[in-house]
C-alpha atoms as a PDB file:
ATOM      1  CA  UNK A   1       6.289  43.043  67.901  1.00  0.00           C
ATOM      2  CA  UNK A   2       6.515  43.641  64.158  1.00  0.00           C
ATOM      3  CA  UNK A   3       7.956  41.155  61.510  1.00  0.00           C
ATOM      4  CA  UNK A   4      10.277  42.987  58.935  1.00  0.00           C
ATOM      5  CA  UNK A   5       8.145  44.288  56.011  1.00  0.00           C
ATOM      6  CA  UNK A   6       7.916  42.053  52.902  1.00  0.00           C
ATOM      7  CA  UNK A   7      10.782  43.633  50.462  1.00  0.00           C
ATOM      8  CA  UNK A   8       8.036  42.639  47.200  1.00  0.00           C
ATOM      9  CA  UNK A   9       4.799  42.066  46.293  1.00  0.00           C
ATOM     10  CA  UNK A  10       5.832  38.430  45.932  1.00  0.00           C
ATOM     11  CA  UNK A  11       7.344  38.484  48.893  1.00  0.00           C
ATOM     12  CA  UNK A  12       3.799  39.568  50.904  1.00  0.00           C
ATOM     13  CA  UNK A  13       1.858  37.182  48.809  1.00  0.00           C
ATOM     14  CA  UNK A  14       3.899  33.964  50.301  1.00  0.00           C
ATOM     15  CA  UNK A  15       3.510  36.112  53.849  1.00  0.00           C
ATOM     16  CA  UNK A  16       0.074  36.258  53.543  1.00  0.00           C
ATOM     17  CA  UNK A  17      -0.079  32.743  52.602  1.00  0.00           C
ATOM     18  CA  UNK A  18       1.736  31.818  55.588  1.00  0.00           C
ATOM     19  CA  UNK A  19      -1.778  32.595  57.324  1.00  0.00           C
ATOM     20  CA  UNK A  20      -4.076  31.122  55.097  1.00  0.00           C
ATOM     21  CA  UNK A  21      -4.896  34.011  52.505  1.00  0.00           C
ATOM     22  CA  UNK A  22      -4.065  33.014  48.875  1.00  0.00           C
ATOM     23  CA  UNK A  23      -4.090  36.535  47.263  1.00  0.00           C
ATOM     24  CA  UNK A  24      -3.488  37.114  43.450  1.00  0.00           C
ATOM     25  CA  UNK A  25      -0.728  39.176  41.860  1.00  0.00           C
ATOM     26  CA  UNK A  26      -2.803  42.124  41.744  1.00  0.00           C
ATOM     27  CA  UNK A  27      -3.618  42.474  45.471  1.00  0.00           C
ATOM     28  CA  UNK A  28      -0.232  41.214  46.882  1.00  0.00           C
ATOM     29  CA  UNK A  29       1.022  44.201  44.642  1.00  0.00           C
ATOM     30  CA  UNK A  30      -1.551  46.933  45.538  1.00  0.00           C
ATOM     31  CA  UNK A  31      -0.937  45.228  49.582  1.00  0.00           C
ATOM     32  CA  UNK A  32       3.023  45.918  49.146  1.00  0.00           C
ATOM     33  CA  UNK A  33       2.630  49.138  48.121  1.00  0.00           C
ATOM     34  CA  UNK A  34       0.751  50.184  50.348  1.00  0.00           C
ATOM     35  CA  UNK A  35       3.443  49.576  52.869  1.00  0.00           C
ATOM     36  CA  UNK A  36       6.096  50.723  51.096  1.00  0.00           C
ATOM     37  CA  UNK A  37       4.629  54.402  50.198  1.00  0.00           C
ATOM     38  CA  UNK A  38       2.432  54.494  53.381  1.00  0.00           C
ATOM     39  CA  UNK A  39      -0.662  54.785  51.964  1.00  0.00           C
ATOM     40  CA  UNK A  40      -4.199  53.555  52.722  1.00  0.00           C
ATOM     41  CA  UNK A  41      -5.508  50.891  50.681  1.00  0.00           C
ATOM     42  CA  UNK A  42      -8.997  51.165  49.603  1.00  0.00           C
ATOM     43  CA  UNK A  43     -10.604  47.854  48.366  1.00  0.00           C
ATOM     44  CA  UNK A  44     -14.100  47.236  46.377  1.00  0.00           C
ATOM     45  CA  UNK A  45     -15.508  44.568  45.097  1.00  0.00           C
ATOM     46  CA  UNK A  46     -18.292  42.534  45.729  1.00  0.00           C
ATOM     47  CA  UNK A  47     -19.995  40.905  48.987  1.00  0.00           C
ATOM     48  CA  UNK A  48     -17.285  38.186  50.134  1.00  0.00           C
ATOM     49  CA  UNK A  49     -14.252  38.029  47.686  1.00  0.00           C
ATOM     50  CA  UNK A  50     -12.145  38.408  50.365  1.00  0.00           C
ATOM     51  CA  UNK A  51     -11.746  42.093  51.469  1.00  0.00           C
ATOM     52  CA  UNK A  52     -12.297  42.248  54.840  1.00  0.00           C
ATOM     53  CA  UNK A  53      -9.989  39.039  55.431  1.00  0.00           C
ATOM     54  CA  UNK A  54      -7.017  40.604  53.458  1.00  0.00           C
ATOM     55  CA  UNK A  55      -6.589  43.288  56.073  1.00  0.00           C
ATOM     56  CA  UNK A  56      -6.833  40.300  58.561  1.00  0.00           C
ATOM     57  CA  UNK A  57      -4.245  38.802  57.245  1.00  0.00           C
ATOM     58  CA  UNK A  58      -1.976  41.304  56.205  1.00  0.00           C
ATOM     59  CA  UNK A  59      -2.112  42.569  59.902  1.00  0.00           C
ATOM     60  CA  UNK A  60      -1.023  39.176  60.800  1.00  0.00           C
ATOM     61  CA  UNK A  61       1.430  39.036  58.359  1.00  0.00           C
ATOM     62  CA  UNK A  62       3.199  42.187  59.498  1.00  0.00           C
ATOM     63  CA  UNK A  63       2.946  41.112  62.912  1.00  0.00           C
ATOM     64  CA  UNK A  64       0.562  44.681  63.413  1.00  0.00           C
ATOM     65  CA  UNK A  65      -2.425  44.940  65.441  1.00  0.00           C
ATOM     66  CA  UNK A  66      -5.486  44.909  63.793  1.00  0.00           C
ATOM     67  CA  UNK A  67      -8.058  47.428  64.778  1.00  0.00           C
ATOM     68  CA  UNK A  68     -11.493  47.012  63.013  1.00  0.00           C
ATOM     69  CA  UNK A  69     -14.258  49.743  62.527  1.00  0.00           C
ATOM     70  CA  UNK A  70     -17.604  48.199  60.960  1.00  0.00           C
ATOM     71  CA  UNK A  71     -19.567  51.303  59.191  1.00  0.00           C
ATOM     72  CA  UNK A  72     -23.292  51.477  59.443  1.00  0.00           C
ATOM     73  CA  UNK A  73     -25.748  54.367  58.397  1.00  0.00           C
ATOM     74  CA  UNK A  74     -25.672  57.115  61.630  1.00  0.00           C
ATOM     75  CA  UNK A  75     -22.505  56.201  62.503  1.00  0.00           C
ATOM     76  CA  UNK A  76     -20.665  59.497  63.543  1.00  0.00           C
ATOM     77  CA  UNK A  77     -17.637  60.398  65.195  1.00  0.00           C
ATOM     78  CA  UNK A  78     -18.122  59.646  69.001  1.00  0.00           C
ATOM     79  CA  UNK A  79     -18.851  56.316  67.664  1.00  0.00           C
ATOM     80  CA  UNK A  80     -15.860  55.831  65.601  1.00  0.00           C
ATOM     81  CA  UNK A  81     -13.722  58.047  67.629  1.00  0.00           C
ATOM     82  CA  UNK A  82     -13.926  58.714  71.111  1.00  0.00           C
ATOM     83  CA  UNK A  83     -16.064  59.110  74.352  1.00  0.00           C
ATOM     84  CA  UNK A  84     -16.070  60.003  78.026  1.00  0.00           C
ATOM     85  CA  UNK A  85     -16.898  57.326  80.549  1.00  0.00           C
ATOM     86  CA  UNK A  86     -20.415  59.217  81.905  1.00  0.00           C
ATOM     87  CA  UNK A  87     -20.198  57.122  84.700  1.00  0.00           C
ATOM     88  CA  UNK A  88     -17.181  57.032  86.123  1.00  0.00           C
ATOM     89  CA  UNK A  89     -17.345  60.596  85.862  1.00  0.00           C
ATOM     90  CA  UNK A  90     -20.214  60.754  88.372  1.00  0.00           C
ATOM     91  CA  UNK A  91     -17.819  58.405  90.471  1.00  0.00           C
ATOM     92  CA  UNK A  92     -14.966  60.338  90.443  1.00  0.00           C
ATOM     93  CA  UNK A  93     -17.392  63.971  91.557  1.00  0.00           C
ATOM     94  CA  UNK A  94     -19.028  61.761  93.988  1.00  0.00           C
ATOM     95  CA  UNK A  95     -15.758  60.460  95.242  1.00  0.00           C
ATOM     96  CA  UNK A  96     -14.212  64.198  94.903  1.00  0.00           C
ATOM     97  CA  UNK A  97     -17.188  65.724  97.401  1.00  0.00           C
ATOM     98  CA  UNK A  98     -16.847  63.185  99.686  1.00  0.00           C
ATOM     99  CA  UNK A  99     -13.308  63.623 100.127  1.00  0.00           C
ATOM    100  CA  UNK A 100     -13.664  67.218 100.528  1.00  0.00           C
ATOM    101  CA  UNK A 101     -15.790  66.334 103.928  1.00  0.00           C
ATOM    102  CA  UNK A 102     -17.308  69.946 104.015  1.00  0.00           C
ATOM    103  CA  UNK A 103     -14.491  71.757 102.369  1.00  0.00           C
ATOM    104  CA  UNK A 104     -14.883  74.061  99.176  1.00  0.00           C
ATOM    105  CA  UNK A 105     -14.190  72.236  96.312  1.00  0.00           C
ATOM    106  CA  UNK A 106     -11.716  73.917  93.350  1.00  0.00           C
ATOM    107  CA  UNK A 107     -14.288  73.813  90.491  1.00  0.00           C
ATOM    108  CA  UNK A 108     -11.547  74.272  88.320  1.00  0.00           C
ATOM    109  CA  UNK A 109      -9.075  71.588  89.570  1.00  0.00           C
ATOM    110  CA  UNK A 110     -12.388  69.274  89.656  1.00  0.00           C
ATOM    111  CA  UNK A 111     -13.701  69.803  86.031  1.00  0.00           C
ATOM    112  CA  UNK A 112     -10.094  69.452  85.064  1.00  0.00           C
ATOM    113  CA  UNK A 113      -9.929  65.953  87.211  1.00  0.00           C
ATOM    114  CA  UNK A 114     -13.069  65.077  85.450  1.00  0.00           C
ATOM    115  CA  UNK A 115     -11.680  65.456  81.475  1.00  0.00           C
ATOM    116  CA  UNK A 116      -8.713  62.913  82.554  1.00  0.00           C
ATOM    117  CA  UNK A 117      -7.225  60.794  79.992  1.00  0.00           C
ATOM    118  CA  UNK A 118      -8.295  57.806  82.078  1.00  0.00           C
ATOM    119  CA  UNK A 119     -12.140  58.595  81.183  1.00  0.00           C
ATOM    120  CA  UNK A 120     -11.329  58.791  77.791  1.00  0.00           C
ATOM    121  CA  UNK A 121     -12.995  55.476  75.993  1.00  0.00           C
ATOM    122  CA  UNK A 122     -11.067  55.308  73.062  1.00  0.00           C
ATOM    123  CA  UNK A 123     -13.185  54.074  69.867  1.00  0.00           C
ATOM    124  CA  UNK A 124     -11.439  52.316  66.761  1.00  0.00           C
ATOM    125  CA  UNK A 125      -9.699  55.418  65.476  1.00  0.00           C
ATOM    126  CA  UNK A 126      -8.581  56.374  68.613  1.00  0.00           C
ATOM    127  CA  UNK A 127      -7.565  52.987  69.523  1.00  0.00           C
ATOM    128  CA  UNK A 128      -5.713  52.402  66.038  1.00  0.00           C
ATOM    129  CA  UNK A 129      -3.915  56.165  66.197  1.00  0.00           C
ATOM    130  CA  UNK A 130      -2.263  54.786  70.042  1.00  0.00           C
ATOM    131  CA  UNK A 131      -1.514  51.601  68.565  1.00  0.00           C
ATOM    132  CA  UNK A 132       1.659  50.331  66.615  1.00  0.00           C
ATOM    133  CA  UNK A 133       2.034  48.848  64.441  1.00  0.00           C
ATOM    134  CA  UNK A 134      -1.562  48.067  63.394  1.00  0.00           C
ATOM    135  CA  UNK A 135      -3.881  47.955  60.543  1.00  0.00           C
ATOM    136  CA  UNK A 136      -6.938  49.846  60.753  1.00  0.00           C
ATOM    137  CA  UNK A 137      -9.953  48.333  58.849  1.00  0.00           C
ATOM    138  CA  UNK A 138     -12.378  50.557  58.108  1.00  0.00           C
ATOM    139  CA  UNK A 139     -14.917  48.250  56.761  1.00  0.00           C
ATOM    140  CA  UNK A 140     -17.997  48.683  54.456  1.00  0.00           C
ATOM    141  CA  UNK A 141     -17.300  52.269  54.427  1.00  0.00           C
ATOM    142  CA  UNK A 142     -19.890  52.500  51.742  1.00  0.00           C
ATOM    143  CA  UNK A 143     -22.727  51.659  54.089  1.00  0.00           C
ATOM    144  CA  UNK A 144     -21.512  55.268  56.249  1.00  0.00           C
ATOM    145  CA  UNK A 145     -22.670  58.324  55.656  1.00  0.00           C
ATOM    146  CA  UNK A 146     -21.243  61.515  53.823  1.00  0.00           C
ATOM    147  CA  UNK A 147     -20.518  63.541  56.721  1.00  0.00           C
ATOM    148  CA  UNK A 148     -18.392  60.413  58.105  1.00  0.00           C
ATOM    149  CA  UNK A 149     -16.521  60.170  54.762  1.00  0.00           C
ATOM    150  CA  UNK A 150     -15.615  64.105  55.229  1.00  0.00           C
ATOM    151  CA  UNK A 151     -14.772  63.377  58.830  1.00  0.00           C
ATOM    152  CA  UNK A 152     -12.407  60.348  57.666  1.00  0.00           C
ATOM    153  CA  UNK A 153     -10.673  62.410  55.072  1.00  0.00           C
ATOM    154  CA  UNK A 154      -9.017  64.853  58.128  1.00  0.00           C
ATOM    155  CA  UNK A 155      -8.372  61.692  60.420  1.00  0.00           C
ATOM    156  CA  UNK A 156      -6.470  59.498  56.776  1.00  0.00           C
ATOM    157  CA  UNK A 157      -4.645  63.107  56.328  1.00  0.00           C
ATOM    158  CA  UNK A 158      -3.487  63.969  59.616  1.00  0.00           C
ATOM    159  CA  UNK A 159      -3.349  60.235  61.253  1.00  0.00           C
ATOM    160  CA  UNK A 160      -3.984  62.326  64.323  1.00  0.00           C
ATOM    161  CA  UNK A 161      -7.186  64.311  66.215  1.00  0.00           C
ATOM    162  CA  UNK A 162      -7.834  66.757  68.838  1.00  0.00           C
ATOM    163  CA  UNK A 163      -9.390  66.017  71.996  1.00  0.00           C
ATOM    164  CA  UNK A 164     -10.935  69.627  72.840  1.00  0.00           C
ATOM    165  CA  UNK A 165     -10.345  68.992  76.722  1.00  0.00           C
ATOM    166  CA  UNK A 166      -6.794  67.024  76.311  1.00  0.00           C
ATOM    167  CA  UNK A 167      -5.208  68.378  73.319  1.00  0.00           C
ATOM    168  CA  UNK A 168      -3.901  66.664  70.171  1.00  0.00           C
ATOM    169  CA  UNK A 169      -3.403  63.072  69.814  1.00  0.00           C
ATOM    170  CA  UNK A 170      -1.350  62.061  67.187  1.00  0.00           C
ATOM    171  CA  UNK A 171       0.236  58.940  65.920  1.00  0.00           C
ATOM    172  CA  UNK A 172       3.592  57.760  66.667  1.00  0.00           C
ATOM    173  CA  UNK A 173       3.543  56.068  63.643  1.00  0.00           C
ATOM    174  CA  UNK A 174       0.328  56.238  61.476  1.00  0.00           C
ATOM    175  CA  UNK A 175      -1.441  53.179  61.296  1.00  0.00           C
ATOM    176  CA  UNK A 176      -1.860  51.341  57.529  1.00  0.00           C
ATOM    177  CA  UNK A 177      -5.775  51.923  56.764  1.00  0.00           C
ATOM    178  CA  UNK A 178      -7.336  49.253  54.309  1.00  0.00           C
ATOM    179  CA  UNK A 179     -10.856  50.656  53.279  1.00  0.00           C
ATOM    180  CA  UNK A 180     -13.545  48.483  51.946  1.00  0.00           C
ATOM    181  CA  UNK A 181     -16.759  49.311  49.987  1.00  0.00           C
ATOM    182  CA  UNK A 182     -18.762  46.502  48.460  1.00  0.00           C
ATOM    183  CA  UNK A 183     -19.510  49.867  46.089  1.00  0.00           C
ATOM    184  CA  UNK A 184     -23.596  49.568  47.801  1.00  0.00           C
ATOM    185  CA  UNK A 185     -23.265  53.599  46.979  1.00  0.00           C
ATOM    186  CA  UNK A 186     -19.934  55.524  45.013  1.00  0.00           C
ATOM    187  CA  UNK A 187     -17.405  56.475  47.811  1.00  0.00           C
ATOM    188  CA  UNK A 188     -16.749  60.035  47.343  1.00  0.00           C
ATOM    189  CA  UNK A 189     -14.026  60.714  44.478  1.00  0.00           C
ATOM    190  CA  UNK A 190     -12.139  62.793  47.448  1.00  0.00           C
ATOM    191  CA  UNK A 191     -11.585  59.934  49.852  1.00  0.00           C
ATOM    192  CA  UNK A 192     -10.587  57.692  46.992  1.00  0.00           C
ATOM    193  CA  UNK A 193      -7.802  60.338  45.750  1.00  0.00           C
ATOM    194  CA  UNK A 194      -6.168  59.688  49.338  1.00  0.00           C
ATOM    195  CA  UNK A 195      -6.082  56.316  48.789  1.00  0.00           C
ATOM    196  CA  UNK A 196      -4.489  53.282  46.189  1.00  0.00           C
ATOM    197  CA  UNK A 197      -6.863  51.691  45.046  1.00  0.00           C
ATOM    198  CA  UNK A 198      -7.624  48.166  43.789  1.00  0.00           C
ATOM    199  CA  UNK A 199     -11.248  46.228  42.781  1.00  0.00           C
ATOM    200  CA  UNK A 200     -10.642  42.962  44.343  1.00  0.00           C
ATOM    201  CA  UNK A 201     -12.211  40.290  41.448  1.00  0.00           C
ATOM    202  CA  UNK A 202     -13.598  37.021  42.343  1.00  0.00           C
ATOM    203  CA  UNK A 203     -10.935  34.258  42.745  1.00  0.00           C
ATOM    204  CA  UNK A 204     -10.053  31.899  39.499  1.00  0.00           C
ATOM    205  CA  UNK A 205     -10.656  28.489  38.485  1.00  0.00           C
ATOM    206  CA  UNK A 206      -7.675  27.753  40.581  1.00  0.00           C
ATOM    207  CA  UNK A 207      -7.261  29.660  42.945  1.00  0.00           C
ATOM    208  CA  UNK A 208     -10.512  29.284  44.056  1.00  0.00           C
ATOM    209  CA  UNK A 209      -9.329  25.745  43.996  1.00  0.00           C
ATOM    210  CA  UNK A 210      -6.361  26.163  46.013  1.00  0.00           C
ATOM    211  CA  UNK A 211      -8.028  28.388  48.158  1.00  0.00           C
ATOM    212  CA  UNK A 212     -10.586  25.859  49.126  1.00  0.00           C
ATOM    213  CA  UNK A 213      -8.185  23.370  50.023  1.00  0.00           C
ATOM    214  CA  UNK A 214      -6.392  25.454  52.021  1.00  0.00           C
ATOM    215  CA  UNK A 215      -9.087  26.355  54.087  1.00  0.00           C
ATOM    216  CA  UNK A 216     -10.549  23.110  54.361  1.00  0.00           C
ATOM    217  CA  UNK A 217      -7.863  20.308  54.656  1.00  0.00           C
ATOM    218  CA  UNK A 218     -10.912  17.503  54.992  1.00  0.00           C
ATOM    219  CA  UNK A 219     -12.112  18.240  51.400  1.00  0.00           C
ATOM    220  CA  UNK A 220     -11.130  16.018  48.286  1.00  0.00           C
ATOM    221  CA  UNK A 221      -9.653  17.822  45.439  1.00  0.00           C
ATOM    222  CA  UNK A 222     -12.435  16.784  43.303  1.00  0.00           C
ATOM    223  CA  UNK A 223     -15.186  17.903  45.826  1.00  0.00           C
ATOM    224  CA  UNK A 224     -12.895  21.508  45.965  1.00  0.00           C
ATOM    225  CA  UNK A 225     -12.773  21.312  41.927  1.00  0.00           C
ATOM    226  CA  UNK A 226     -16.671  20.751  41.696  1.00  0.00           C
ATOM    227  CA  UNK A 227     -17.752  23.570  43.955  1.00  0.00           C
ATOM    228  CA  UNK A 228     -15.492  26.018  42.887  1.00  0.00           C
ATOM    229  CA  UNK A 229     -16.919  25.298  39.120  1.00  0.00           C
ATOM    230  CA  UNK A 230     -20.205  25.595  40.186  1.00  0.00           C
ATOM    231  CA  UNK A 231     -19.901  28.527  41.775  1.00  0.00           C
ATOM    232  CA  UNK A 232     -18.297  30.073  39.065  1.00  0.00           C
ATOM    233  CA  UNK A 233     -21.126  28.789  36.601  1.00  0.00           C
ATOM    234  CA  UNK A 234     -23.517  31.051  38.877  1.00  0.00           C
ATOM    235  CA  UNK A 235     -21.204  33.615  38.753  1.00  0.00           C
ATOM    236  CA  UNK A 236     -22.234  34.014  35.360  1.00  0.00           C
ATOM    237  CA  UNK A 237     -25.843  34.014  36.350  1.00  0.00           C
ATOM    238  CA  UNK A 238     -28.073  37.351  36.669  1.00  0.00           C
ATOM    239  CA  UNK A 239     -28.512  36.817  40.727  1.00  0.00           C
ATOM    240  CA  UNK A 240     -29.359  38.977  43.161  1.00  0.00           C
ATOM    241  CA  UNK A 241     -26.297  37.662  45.159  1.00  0.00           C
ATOM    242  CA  UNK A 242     -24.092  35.924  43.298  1.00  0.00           C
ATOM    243  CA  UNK A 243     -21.535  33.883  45.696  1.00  0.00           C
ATOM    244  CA  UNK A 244     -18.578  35.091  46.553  1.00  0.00           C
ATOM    245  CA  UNK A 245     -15.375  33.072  47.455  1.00  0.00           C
ATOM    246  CA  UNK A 246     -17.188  33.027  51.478  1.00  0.00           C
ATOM    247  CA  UNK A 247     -19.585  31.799  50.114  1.00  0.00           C
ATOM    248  CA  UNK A 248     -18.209  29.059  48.614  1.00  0.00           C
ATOM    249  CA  UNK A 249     -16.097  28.401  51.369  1.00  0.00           C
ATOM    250  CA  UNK A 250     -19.308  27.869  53.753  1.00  0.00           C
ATOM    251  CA  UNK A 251     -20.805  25.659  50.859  1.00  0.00           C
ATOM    252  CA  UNK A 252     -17.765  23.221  50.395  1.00  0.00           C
ATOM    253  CA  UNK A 253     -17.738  22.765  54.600  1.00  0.00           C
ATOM    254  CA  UNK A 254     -21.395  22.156  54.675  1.00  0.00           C
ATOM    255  CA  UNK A 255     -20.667  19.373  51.824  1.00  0.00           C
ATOM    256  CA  UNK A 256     -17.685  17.962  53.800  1.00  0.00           C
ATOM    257  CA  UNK A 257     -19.635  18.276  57.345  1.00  0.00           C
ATOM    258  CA  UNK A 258     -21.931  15.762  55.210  1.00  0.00           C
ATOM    259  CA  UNK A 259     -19.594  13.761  53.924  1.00  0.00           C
ATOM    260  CA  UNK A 260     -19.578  14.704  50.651  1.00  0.00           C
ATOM    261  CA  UNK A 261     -16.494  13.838  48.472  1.00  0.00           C
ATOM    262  CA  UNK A 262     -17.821  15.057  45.220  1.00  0.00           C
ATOM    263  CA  UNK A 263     -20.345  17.193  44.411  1.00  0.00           C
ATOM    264  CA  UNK A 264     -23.727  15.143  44.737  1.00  0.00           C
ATOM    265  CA  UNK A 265     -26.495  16.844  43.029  1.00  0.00           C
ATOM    266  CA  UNK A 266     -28.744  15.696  45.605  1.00  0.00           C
ATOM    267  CA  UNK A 267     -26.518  17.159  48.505  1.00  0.00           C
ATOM    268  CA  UNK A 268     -25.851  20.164  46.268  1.00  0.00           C
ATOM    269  CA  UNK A 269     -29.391  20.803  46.200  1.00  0.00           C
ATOM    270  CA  UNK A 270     -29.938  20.637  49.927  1.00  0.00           C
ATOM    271  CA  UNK A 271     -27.266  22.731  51.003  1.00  0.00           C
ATOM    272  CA  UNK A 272     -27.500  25.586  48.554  1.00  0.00           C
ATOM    273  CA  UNK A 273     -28.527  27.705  51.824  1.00  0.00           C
ATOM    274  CA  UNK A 274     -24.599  27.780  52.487  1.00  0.00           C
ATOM    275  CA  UNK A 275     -24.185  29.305  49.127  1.00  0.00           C
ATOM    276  CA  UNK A 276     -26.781  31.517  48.192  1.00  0.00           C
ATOM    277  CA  UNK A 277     -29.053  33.929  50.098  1.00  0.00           C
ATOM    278  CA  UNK A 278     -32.038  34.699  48.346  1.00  0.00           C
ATOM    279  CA  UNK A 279     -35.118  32.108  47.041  1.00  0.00           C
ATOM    280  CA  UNK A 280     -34.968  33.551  43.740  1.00  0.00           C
ATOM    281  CA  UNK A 281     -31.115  32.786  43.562  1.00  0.00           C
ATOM    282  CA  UNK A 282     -31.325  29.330  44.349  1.00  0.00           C
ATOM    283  CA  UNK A 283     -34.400  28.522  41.972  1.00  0.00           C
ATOM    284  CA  UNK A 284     -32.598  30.279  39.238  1.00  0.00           C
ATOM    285  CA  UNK A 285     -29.737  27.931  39.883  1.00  0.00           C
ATOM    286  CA  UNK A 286     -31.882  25.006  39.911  1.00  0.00           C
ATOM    287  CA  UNK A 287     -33.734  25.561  36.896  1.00  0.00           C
ATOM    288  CA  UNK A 288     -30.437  25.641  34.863  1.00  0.00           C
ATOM    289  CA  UNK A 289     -29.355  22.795  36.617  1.00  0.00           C
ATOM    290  CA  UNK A 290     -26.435  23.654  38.398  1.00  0.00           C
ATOM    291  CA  UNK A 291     -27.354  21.982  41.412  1.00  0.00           C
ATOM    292  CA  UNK A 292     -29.538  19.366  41.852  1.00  0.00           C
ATOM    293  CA  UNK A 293     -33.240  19.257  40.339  1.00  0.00           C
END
């Protein structure tokens, strides 16, 4: 069942906190309206600032299913849509001519019994179309394809799709859509115009902080106050990856796992895994000193 929709943007940020997200002005505001004017949301920013877990939350929040579609290059419509259940197609024929001992069988009637809504496999935007409330998270969209980006445009404009064999499907209510793009290619300027956008920054100081400290309840406010000024000193570095607030998140746990309560460059130095991804990255970080020697 659905909660009652937040009546501000201040209202969703303290909603959202309720479930662990800590979003900024900005977001809570671009969130709100989103579900005040119906709109889809489309989100960019960089690799783990918090994208992905916004539309978690916010379908939490709202008490709304959440129905995720991951993008990937090839991904096309039966993928993201719908498909027919091969097999128990051959089932159902195989049950269908055994039934008929002998009989002739109504080809009609049986190709008919074979395009039944019950061999349907509905995909995410199926799924999130029959659903309600939900959010749909359609996630990474930049890593799709432009044919799926023209395909998404009908499906965000319609919130419905035709089934050739069953007909339209359309939504009862259409679902809210939060799009993400860590902006790996531009997003067509056409599927942004359906949207509200909103470039989701990395946290501050302290919010990054409070954020920390949220998530982890073990950690020491200094240890949360350390990390979350070191990773904003490499931030500020020219990295191939520089970390986002995930990354920081998996950093401060590996400390605490370790019993860290501050940040000990010798510690810091073994467990920069957690926080960066790439050799170059964490030599970089260790020549300036960031992190250990």
């Amino acid at each position: 069942m659905s909660t009652p929709l937040p009546e501000s943007p201040g209202a969703l940020a303290t909603a959202l906190a309720t479930t662990g997200y800590l979003a900024d002005e900005g977001l809570a505001t671009a969130g709100f309206l989103a579900l005040k004017l119906g709109r889809p949301l489309f989100l960019e920013g960089e690799a783990g600032v918090g994208k992905t877990a916004f539309a978690q939350a916010l379908a939490t929040a709202t008490g709304a299913t959440l129905v995720r579609l991951q993008c990937y290059e090839g991904l096309d419509a039966a993928q993201a849509l719908y498909d027919w259940d091969f097999p128990r197609q051959i089932l159902h024929l195989r049950a269908a001519e055994a039934a008929a001992s002998g009989a002739p069988l109504d080809a009609a009637a049986l190709e008919a019994g074979l395009y039944d809504r019950r061999f349907l496999i509905a995909r995410p935007l199926l799924r999130a179309l029959e659903t309600n409330p939900c959010v749909l998270l359609v996630d990474e969209v930049d890593r799709a394809d432009d044919e799926f980006e023209a395909f998404l445009l009908e499906i965000l404009a319609e919130a419905a799709i035709t089934v050739p064999e069953l007909g339209r499907i359309a939504a009862a209510t259409p679902p809210l859509t939060v799009l993400t793009s860590n902006r790996t290619r531009e997003v067509h300027d056409a599927l942004k115009r359906r949207c509200l956008y909103h470039w989701v920054e990395h946290p501050g100081f302290e919010r990054e902080v409070a954020i920390l400290r949220e998530r982890l309840p073990a950690i020491t406010e200094r240890l949360a106050a350390e990390v979350a000024a070191a990773a904003g000193r490499m931030r500020e570095l020219d990295l191939i990856k520089p970390p986002g607030v995930a990354e920081s998140i998996d950093w401060a746990g590996a400390l605490v796992a370790l019993g860290a309560r501050s940040l000990d460059p010798e510690l810091a130095a073994v467990t920069l895994g957690a926080v960066l991804k790439y050799r170059e990255d964490v030599a970089r970080v260790r020549a300036v000193g960031i992190a250990g020697p």
